[in-house]
C-alpha atoms as a PDB file:
ATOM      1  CA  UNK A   1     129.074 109.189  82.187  1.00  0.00           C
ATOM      2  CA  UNK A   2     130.115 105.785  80.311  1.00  0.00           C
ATOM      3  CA  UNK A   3     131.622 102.638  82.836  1.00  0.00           C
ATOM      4  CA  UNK A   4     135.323 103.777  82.785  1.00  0.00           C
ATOM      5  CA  UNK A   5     134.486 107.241  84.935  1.00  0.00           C
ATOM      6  CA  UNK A   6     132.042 104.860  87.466  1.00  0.00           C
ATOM      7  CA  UNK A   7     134.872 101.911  87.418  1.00  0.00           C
ATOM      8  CA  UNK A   8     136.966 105.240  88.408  1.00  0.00           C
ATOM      9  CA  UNK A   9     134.960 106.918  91.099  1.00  0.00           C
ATOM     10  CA  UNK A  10     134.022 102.964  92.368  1.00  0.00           C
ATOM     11  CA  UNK A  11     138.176 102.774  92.576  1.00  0.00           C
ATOM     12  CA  UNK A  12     138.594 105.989  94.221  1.00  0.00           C
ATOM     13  CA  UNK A  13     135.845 105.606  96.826  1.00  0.00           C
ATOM     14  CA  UNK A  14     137.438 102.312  97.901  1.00  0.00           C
ATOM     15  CA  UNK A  15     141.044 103.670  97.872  1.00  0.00           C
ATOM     16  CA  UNK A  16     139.535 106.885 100.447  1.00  0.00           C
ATOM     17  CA  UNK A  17     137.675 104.957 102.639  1.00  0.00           C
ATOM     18  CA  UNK A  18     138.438 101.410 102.531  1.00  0.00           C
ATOM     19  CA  UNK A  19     136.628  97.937 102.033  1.00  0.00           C
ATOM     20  CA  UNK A  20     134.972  97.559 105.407  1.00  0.00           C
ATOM     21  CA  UNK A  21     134.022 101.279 106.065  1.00  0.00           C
ATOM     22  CA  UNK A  22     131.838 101.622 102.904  1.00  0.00           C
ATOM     23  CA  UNK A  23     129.274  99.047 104.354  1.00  0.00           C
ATOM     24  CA  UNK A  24     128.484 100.746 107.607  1.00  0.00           C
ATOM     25  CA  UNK A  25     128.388 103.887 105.367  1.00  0.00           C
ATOM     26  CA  UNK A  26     125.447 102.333 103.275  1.00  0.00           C
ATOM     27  CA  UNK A  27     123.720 101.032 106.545  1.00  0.00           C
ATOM     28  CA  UNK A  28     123.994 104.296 108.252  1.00  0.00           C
ATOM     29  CA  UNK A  29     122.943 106.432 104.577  1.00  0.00           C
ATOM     30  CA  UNK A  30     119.668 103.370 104.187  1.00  0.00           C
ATOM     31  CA  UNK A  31     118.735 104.132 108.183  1.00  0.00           C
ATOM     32  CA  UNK A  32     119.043 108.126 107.249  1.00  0.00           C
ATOM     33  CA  UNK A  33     116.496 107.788 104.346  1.00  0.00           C
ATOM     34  CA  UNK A  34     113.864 105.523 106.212  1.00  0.00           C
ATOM     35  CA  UNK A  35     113.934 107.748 109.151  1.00  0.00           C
ATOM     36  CA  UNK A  36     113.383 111.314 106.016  1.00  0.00           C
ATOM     37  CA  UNK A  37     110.879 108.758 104.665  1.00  0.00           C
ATOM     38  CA  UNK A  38     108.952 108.272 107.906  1.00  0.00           C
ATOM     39  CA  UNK A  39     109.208 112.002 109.025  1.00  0.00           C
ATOM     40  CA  UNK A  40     107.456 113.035 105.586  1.00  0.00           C
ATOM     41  CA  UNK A  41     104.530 111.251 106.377  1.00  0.00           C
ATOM     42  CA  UNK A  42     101.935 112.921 108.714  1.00  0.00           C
ATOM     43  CA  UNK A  43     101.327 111.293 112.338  1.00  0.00           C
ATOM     44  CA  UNK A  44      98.277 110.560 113.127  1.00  0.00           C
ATOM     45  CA  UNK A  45      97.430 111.718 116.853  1.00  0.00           C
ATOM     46  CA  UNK A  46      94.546 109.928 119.151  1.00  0.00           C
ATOM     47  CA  UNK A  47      91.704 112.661 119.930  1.00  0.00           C
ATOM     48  CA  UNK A  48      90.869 112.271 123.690  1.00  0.00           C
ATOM     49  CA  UNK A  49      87.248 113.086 124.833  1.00  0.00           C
ATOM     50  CA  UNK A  50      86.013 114.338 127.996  1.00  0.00           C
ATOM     51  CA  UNK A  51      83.289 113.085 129.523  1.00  0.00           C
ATOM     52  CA  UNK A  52      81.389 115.423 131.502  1.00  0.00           C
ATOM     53  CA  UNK A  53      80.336 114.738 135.533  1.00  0.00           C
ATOM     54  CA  UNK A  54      77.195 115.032 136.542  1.00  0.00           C
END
């Protein structure tokens, strides 16, 4: 792909969805990758003890 077919699909994208839609895209697409990113990694889950009565 050379710079005419991105200026293209850049032109296109802006044309289907508009100038002020394509930011709250991004910002919902970054939130969507950080939440993936933070499911991925394991959770790490307090061990309770009992203590025994006597």
């Amino acid at each position: 792909m050379g710079a005419p077919e991105i200026i293209l699909i850049i032109i296109a994208v802006l044309l289907l969805f508009g100038g002020k839609k394509i930011p709250e895209m991004m910002k919902g697409l970054g939130r969507g990758i950080k939440d993936f990113k933070a499911a991925q990694e394991p959770e790490t889950v307090p061990v309770e003890t009992k203590e025994t009565k006597i």
